[in-house]
Protein backbone atom coordinates (compact mmCIF):
# COMPACT_ATOMS: atom_id res chain seq x y z
CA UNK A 1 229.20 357.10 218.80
CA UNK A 2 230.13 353.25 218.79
CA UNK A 3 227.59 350.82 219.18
CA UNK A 4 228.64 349.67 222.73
CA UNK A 5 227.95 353.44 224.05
CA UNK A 6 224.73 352.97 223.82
CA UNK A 7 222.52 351.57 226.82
CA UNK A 8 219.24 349.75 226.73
CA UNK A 9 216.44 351.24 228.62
CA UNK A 10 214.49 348.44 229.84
CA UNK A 11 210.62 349.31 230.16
CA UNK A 12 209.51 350.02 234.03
CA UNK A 13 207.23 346.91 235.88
CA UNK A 14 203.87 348.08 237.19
CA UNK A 15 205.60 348.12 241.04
CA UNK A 16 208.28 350.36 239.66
CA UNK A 17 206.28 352.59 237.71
CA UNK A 18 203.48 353.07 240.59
CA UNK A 19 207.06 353.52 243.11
CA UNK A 20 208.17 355.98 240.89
CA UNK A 21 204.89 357.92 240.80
CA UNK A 22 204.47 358.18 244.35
CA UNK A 23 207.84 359.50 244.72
CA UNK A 24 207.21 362.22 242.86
CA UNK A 25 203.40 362.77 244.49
CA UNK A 26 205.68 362.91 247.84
CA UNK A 27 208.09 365.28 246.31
CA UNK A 28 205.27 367.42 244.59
CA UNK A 29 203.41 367.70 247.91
CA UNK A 30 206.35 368.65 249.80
CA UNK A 31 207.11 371.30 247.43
CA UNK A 32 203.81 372.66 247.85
CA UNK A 33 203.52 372.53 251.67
CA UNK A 34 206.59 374.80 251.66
CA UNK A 35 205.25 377.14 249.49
CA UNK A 36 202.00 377.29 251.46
CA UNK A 37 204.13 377.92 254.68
CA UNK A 38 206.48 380.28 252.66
CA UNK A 39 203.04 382.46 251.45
CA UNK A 40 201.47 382.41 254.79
CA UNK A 41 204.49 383.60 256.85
CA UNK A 42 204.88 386.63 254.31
CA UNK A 43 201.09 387.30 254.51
CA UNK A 44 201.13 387.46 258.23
CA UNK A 45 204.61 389.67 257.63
CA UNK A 46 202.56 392.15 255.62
CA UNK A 47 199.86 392.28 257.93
CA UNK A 48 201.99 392.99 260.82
CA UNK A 49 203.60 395.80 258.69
CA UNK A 50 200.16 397.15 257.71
CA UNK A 51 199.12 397.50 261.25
CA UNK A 52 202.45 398.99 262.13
CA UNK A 53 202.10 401.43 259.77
CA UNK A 54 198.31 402.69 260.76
CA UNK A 55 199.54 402.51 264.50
CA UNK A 56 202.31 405.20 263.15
CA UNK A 57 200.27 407.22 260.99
CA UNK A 58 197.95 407.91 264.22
CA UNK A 59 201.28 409.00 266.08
CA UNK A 60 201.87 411.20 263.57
CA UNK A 61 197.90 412.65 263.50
């Protein structure tokens, strides 16, 4: 590599460095709200399966 290739990080202020870490916070919680939502919907998915199921097997008695 030539000299000029290289680029000069400059050091982050204290206003972009605390911007910076609530942007990720934000993106963090997001991520984890969706999960939540994703986990509750298949819990309630199972649960309606597992009832389905018992109402069948007392057809089938």
């Amino acid at each position: 590599m030539r000299f000029y290739e290289f680029k000069t990080i400059k050091p982050l202020t204290p206003e972009q460095s605390r911007i910076n870490s609530l942007k990720q916070q934000k993106e963090r919680a997001s991520t984890a709200l969706k999960t939540e939502r994703e986990r509750q919907q298949t819990a309630k998915q199972l649960g309606k399966i597992q009832q389905a199921n018992q109402v069948l097997n007392k057809i089938r008695s």
